[in-house]
PDB file of N, CA and C in Angstrom:
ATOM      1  N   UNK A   1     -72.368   9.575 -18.800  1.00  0.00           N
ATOM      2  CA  UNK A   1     -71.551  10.099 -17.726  1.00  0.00           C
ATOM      3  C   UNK A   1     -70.621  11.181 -18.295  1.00  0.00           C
ATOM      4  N   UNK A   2     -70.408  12.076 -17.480  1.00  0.00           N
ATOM      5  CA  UNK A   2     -69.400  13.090 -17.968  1.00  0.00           C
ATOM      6  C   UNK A   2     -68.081  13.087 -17.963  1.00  0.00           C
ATOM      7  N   UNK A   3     -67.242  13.812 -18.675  1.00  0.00           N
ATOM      8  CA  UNK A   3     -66.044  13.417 -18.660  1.00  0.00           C
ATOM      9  C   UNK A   3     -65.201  13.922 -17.297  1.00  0.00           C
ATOM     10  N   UNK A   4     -65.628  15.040 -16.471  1.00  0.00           N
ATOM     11  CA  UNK A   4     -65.964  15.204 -15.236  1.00  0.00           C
ATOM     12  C   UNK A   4     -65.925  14.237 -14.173  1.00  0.00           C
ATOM     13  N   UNK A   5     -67.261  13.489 -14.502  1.00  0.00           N
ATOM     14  CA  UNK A   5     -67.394  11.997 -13.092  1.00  0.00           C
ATOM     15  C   UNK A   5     -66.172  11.058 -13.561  1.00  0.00           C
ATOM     16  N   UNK A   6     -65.939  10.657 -14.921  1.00  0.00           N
ATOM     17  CA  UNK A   6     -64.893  10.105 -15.608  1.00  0.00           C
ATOM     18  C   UNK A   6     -64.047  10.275 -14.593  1.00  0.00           C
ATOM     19  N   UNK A   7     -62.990  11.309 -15.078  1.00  0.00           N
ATOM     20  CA  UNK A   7     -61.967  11.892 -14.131  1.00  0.00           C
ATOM     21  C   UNK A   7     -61.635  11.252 -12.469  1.00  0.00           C
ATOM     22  N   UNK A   8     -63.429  11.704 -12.223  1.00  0.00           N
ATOM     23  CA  UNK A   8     -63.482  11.683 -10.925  1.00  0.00           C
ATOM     24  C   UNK A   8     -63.100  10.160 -10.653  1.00  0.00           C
ATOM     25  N   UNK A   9     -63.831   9.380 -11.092  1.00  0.00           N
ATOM     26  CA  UNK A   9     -63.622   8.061 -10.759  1.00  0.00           C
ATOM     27  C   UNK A   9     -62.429   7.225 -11.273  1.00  0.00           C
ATOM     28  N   UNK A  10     -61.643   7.777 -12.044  1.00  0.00           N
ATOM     29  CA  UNK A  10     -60.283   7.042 -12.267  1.00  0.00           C
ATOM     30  C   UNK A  10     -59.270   7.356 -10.762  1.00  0.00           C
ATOM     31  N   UNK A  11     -59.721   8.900 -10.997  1.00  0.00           N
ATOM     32  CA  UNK A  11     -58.624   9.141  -9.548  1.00  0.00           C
ATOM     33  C   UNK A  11     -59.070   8.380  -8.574  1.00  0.00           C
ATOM     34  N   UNK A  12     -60.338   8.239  -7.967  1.00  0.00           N
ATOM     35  CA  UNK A  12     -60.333   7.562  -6.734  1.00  0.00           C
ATOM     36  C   UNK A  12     -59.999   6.122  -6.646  1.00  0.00           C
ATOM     37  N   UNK A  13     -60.395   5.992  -8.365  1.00  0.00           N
ATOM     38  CA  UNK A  13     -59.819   4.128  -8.153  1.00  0.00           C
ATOM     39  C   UNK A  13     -58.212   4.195  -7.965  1.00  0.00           C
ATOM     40  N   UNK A  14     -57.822   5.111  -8.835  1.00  0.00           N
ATOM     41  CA  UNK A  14     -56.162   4.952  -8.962  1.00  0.00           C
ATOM     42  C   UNK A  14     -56.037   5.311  -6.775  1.00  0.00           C
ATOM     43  N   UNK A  15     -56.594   6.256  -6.411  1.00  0.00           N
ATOM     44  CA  UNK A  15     -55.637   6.382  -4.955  1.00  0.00           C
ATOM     45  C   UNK A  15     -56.038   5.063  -4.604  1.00  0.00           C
ATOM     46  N   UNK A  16     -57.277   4.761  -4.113  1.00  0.00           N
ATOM     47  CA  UNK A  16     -57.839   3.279  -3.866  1.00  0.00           C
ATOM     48  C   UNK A  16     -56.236   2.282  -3.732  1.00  0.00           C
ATOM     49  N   UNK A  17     -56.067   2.336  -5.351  1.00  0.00           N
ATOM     50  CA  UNK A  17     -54.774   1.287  -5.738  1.00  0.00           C
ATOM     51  C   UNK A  17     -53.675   1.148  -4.992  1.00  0.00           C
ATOM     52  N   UNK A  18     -53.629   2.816  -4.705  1.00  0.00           N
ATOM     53  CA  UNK A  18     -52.117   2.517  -4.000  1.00  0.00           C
ATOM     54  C   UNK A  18     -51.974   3.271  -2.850  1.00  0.00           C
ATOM     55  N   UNK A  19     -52.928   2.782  -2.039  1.00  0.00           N
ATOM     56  CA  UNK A  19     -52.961   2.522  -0.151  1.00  0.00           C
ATOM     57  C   UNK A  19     -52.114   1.477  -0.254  1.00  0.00           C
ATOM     58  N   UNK A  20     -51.178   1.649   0.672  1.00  0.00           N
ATOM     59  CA  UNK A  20     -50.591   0.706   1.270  1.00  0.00           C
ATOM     60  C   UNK A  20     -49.108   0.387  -0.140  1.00  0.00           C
ATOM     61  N   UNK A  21     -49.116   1.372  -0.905  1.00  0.00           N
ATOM     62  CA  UNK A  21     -48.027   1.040  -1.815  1.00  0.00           C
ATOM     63  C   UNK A  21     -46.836   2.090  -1.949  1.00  0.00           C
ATOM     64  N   UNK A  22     -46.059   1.582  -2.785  1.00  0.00           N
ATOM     65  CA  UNK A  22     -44.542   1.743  -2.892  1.00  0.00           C
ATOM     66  C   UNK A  22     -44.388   3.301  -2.593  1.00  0.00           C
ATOM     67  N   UNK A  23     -43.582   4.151  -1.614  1.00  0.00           N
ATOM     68  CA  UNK A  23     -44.052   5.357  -1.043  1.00  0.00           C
ATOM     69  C   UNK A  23     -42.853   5.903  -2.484  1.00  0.00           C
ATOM     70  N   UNK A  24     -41.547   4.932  -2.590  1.00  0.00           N
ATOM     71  CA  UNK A  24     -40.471   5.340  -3.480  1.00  0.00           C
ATOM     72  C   UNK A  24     -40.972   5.593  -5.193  1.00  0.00           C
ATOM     73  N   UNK A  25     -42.020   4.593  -5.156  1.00  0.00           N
ATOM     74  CA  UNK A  25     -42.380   4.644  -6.694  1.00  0.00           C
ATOM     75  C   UNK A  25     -43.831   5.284  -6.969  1.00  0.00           C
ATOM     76  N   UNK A  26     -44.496   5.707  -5.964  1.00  0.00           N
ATOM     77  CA  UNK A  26     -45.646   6.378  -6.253  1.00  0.00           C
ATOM     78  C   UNK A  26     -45.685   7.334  -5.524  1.00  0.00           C
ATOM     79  N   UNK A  27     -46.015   8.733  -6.066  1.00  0.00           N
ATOM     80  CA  UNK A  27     -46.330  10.060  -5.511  1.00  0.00           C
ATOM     81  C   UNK A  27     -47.544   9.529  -4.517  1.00  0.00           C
ATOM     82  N   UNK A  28     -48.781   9.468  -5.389  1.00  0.00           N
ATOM     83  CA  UNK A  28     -49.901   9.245  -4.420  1.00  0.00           C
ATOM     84  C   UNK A  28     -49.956   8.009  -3.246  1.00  0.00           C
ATOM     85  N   UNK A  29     -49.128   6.679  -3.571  1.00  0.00           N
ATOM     86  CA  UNK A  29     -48.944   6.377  -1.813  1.00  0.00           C
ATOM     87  C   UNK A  29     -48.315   7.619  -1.350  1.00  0.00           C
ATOM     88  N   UNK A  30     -47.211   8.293  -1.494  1.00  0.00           N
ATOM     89  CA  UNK A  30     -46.428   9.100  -0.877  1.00  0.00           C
ATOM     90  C   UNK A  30     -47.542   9.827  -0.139  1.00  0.00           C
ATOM     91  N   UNK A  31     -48.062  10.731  -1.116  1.00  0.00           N
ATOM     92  CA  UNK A  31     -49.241  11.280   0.204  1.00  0.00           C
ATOM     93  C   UNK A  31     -50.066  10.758   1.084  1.00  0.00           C
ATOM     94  N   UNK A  32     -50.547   9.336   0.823  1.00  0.00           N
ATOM     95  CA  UNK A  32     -51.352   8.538   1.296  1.00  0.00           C
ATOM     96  C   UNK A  32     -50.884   7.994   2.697  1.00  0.00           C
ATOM     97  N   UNK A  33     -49.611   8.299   2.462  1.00  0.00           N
ATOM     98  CA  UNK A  33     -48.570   7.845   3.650  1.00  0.00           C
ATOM     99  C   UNK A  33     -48.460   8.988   4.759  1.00  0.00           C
ATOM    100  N   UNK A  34     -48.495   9.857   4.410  1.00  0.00           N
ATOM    101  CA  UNK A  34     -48.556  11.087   4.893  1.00  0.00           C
ATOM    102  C   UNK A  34     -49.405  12.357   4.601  1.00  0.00           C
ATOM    103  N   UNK A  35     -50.196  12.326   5.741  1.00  0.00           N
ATOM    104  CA  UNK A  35     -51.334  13.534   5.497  1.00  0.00           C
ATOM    105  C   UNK A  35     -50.958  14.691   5.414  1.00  0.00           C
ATOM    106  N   UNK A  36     -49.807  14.880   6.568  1.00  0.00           N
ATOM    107  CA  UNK A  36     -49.070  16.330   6.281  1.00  0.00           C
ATOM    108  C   UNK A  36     -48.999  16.808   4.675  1.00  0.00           C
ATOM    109  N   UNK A  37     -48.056  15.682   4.170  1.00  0.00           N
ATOM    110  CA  UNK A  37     -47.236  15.914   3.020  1.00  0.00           C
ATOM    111  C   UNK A  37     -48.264  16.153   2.051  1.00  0.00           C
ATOM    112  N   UNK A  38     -49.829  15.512   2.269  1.00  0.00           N
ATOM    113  CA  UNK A  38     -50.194  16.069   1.383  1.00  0.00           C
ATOM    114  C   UNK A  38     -51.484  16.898   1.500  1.00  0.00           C
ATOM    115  N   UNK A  39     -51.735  17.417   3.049  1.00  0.00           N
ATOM    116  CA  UNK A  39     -52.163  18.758   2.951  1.00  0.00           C
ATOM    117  C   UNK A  39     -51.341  19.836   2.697  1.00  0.00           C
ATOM    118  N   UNK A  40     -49.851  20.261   2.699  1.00  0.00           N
ATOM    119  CA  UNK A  40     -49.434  20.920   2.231  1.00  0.00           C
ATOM    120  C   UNK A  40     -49.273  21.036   0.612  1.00  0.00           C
ATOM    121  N   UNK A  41     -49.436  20.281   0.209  1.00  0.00           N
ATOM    122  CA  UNK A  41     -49.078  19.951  -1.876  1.00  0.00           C
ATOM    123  C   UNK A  41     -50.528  20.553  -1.654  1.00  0.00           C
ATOM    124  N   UNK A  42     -51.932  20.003  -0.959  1.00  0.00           N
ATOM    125  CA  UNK A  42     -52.805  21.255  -1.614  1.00  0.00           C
ATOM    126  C   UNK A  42     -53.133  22.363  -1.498  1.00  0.00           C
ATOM    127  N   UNK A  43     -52.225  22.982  -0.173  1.00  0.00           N
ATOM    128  CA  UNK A  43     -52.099  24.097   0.345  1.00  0.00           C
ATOM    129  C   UNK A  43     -51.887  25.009  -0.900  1.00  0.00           C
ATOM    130  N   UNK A  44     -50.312  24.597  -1.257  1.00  0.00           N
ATOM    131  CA  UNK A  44     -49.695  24.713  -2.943  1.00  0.00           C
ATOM    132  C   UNK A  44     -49.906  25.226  -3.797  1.00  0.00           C
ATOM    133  N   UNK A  45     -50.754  23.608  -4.028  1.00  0.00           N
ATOM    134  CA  UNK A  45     -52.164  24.035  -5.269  1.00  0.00           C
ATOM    135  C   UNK A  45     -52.567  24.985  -5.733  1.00  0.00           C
ATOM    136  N   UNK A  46     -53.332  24.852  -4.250  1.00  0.00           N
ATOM    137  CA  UNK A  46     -54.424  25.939  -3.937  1.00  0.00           C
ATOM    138  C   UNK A  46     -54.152  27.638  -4.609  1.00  0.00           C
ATOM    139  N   UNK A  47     -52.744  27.618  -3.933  1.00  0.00           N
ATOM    140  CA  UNK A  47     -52.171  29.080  -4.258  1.00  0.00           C
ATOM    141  C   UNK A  47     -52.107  29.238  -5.368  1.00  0.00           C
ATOM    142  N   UNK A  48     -51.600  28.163  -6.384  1.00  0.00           N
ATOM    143  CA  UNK A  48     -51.337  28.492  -7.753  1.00  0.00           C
ATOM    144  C   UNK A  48     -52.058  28.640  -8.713  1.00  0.00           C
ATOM    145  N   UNK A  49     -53.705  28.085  -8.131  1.00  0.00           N
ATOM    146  CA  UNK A  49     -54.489  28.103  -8.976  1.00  0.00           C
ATOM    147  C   UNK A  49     -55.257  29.706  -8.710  1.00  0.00           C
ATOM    148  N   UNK A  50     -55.494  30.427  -7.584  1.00  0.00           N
ATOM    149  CA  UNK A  50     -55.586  31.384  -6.974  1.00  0.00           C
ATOM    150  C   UNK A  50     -54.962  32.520  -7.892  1.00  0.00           C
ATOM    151  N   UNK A  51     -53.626  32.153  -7.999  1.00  0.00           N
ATOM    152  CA  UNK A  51     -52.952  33.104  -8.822  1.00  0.00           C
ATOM    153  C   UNK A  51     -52.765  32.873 -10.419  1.00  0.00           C
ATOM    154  N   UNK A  52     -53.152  31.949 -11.128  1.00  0.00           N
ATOM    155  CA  UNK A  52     -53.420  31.751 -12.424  1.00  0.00           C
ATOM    156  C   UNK A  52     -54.840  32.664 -12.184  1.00  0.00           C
ATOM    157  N   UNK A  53     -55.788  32.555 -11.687  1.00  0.00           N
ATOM    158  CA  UNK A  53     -57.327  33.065 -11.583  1.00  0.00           C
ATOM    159  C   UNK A  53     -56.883  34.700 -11.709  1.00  0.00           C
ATOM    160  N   UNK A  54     -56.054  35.311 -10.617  1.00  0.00           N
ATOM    161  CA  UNK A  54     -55.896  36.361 -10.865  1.00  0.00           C
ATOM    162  C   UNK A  54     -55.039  36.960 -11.995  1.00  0.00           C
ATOM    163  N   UNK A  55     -54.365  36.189 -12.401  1.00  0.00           N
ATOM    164  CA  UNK A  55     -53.931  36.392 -13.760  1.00  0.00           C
ATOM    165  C   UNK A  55     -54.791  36.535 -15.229  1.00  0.00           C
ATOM    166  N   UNK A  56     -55.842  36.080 -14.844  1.00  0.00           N
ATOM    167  CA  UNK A  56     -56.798  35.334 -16.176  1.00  0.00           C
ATOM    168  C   UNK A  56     -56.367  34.207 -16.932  1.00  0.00           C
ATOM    169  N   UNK A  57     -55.315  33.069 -16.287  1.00  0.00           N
ATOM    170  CA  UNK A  57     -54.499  32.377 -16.986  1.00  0.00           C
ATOM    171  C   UNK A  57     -55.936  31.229 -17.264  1.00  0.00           C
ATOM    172  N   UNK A  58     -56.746  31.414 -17.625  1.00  0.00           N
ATOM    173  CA  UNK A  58     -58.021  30.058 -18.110  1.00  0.00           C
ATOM    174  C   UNK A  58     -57.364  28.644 -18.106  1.00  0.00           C
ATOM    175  N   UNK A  59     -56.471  28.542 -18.882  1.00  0.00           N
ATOM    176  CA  UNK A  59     -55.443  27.342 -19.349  1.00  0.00           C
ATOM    177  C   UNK A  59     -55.074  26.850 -17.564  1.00  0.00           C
ATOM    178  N   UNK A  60     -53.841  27.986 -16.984  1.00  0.00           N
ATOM    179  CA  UNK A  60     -53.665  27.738 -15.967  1.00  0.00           C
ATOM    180  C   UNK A  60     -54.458  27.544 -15.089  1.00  0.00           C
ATOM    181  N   UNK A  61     -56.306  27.768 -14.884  1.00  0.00           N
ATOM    182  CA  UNK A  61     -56.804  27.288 -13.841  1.00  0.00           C
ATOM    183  C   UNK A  61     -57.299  26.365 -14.239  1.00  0.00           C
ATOM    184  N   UNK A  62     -57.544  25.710 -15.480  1.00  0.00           N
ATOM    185  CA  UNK A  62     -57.972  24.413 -15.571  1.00  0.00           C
ATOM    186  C   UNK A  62     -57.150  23.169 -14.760  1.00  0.00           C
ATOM    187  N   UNK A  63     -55.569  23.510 -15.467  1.00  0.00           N
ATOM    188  CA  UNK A  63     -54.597  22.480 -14.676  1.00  0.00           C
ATOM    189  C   UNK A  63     -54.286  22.386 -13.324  1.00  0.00           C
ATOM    190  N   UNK A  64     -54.440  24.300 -12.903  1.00  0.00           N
ATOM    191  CA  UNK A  64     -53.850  23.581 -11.259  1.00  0.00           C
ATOM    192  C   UNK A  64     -55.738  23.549 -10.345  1.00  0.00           C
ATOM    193  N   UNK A  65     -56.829  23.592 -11.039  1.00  0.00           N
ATOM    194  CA  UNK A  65     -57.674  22.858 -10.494  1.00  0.00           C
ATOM    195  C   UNK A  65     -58.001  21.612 -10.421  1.00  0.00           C
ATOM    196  N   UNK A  66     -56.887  20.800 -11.524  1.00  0.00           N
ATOM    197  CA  UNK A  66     -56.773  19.717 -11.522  1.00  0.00           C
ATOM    198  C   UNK A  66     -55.995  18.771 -10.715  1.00  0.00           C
ATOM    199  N   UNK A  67     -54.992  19.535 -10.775  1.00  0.00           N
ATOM    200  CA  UNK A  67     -53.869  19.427  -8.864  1.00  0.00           C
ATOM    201  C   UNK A  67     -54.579  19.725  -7.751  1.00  0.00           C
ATOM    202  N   UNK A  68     -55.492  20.854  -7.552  1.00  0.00           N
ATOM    203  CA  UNK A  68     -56.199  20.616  -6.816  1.00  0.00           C
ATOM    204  C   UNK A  68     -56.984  19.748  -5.915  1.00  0.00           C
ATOM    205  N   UNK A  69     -57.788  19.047  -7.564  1.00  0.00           N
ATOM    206  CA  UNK A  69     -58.832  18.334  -7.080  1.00  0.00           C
ATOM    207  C   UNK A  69     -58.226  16.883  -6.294  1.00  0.00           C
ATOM    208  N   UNK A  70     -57.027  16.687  -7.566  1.00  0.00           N
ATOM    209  CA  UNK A  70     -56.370  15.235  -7.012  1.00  0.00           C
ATOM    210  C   UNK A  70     -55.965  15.568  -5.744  1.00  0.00           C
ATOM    211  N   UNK A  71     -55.501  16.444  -5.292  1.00  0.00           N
ATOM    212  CA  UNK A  71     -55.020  16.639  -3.964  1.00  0.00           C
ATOM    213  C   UNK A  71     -55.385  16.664  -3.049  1.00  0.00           C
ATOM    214  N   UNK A  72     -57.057  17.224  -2.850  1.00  0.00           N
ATOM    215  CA  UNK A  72     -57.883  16.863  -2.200  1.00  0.00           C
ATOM    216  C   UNK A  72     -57.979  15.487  -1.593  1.00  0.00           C
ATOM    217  N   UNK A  73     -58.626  15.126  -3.116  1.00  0.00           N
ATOM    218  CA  UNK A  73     -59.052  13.591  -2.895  1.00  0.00           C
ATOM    219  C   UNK A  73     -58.082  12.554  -2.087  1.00  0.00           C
ATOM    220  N   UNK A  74     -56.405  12.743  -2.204  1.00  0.00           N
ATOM    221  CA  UNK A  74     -55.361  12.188  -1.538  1.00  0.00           C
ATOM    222  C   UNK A  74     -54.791  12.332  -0.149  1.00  0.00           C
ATOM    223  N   UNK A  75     -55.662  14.005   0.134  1.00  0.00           N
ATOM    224  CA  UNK A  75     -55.777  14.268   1.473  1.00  0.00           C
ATOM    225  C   UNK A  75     -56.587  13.240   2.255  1.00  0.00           C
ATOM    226  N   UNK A  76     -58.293  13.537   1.303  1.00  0.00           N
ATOM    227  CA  UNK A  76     -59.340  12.957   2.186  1.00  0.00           C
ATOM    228  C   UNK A  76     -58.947  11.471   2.289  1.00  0.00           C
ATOM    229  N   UNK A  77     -58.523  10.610   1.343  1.00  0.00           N
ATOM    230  CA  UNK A  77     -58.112   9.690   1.617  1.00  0.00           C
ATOM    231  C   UNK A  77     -57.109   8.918   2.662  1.00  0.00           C
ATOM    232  N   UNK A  78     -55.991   9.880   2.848  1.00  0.00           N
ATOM    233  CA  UNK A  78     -55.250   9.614   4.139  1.00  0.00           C
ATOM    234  C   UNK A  78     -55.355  10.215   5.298  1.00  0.00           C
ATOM    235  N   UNK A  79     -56.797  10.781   4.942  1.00  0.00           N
ATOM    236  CA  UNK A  79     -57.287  11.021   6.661  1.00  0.00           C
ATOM    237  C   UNK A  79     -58.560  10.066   6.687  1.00  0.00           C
ATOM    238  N   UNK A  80     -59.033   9.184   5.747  1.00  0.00           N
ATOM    239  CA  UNK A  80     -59.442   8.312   6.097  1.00  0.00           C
ATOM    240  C   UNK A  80     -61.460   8.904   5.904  1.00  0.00           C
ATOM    241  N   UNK A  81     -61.776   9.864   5.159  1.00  0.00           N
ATOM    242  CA  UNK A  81     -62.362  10.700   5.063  1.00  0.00           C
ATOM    243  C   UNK A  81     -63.041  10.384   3.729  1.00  0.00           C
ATOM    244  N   UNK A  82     -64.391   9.310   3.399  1.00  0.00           N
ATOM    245  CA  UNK A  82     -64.733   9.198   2.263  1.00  0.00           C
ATOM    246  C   UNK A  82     -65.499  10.196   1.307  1.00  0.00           C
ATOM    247  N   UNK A  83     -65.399  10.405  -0.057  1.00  0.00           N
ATOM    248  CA  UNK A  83     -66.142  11.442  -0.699  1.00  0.00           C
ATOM    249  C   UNK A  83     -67.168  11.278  -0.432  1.00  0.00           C
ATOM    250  N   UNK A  84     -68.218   9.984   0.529  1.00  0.00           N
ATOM    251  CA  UNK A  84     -69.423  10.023   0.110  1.00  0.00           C
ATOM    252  C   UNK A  84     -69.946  10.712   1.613  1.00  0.00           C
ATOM    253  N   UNK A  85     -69.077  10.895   2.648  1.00  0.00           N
ATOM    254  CA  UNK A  85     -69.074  12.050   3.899  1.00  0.00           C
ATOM    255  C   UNK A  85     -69.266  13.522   3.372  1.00  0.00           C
ATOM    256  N   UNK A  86     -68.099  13.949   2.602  1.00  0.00           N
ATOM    257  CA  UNK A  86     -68.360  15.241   1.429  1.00  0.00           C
ATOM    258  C   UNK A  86     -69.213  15.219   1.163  1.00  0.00           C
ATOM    259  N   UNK A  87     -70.210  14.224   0.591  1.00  0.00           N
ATOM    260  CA  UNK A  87     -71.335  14.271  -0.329  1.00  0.00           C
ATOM    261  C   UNK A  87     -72.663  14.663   0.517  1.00  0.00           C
ATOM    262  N   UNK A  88     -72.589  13.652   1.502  1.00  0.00           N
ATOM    263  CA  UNK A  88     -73.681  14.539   2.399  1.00  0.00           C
ATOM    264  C   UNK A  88     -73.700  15.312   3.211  1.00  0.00           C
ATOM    265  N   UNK A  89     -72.502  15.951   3.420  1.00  0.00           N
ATOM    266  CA  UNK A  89     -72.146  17.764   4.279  1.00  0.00           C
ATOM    267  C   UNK A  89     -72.553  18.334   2.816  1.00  0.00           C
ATOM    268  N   UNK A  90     -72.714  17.750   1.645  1.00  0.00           N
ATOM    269  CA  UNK A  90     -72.919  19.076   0.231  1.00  0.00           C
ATOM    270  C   UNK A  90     -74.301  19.146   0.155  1.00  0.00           C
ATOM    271  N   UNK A  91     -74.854  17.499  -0.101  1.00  0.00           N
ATOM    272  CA  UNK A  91     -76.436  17.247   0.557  1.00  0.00           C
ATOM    273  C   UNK A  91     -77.269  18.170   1.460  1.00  0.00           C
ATOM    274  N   UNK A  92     -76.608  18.195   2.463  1.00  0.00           N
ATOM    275  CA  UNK A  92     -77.240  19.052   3.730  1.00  0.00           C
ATOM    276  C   UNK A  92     -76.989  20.616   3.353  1.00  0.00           C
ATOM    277  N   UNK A  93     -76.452  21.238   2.740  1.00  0.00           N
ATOM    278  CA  UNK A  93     -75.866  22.268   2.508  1.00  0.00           C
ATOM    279  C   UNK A  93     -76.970  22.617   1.289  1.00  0.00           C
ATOM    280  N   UNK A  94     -77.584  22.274   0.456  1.00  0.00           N
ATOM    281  CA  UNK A  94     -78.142  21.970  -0.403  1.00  0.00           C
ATOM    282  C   UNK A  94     -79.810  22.346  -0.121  1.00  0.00           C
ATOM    283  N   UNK A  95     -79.997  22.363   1.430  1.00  0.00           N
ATOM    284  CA  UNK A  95     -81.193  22.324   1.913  1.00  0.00           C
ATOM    285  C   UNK A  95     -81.299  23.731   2.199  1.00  0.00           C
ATOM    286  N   UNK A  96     -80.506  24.853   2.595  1.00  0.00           N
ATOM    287  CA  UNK A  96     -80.471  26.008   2.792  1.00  0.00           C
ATOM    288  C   UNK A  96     -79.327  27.377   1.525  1.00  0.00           C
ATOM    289  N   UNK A  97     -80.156  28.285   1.600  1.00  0.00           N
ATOM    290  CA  UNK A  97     -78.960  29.387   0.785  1.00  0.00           C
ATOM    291  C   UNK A  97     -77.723  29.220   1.595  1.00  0.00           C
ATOM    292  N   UNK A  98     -77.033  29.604   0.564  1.00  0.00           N
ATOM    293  CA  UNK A  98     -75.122  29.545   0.926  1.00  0.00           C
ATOM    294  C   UNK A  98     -75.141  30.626   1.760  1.00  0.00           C
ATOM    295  N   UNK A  99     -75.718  31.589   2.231  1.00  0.00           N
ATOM    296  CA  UNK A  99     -75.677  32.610   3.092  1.00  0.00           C
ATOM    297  C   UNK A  99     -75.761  32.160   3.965  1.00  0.00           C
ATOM    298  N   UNK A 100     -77.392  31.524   3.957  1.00  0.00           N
ATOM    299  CA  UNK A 100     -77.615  31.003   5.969  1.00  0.00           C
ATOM    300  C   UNK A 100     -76.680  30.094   5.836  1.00  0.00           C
ATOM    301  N   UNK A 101     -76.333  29.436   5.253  1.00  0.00           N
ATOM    302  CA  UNK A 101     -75.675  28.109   5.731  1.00  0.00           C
ATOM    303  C   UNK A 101     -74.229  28.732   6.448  1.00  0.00           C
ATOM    304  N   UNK A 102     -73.585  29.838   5.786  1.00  0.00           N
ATOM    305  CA  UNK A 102     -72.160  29.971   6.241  1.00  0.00           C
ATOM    306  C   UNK A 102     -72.573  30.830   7.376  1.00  0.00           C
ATOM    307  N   UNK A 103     -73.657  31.608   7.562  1.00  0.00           N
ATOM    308  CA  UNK A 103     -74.035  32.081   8.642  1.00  0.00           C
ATOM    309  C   UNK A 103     -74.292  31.196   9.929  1.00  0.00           C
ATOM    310  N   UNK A 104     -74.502  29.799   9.731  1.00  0.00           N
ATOM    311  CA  UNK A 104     -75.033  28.924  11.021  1.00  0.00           C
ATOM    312  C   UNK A 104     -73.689  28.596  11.618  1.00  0.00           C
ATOM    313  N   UNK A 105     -72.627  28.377  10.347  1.00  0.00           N
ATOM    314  CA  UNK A 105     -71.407  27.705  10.888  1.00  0.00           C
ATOM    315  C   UNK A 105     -70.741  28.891  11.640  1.00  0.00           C
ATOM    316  N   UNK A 106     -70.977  30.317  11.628  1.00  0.00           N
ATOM    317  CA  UNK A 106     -69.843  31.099  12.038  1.00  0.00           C
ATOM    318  C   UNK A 106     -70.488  31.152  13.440  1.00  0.00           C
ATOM    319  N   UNK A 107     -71.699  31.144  13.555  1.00  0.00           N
ATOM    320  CA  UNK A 107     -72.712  31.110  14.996  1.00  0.00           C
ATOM    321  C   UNK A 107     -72.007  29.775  15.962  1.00  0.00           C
ATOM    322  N   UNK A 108     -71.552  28.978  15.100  1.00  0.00           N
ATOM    323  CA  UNK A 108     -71.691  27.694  16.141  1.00  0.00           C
ATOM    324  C   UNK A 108     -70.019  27.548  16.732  1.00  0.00           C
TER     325      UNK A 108
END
């Protein structure tokens, strides 16, 4: 396994953990508690990693793709939204070029 899926699967166990926990002592209930709060942190992110990229900061897009990713995952989680839904919108996506595909969605 890669150190990649690694990653991947600590975070989801760790959010997993703390549904339903201490909003004062854990960031990720905190978002878990609130979807707002934490589609905006990846709104954030998003930007900072955007602008490390345009910087050439390499270093910097490793880390805030790493805020990223967790942020995601803490979104999809408190909207109740499992990775394995992601997995088969990526599945299906998978069946056609990235062209037609973004071409069907702008049609519909």
């Amino acid at each position: 396994m890669s150190r990649f899926t690694d990653a991947l699967e600590h975070i989801l166990t760790t959010i997993d953990a703390r549904k339903g926990g201490d909003t004062t002592a854990s960031w990720t209930a905190k978002l878990l508690a609130d979807p707002r709060l934490a589609a905006k942190k990846l709104g954030e992110e998003a930007v900072e990693l955007v602008q490390a990229a345009a910087l050439q900061d390499r270093d910097g897009m490793a880390g805030e793709a790493a805020d990223v990713i967790y942020h995601l995952l803490a979104l999809l989680a408190a909207e109740g939204i499992s990775v394995d839904a992601v997995a088969q919108k990526l599945e299906a996506r998978q069946e056609q070029s990235g062209i037609a595909e973004k071409a069907s969605r702008s049609k519909a």
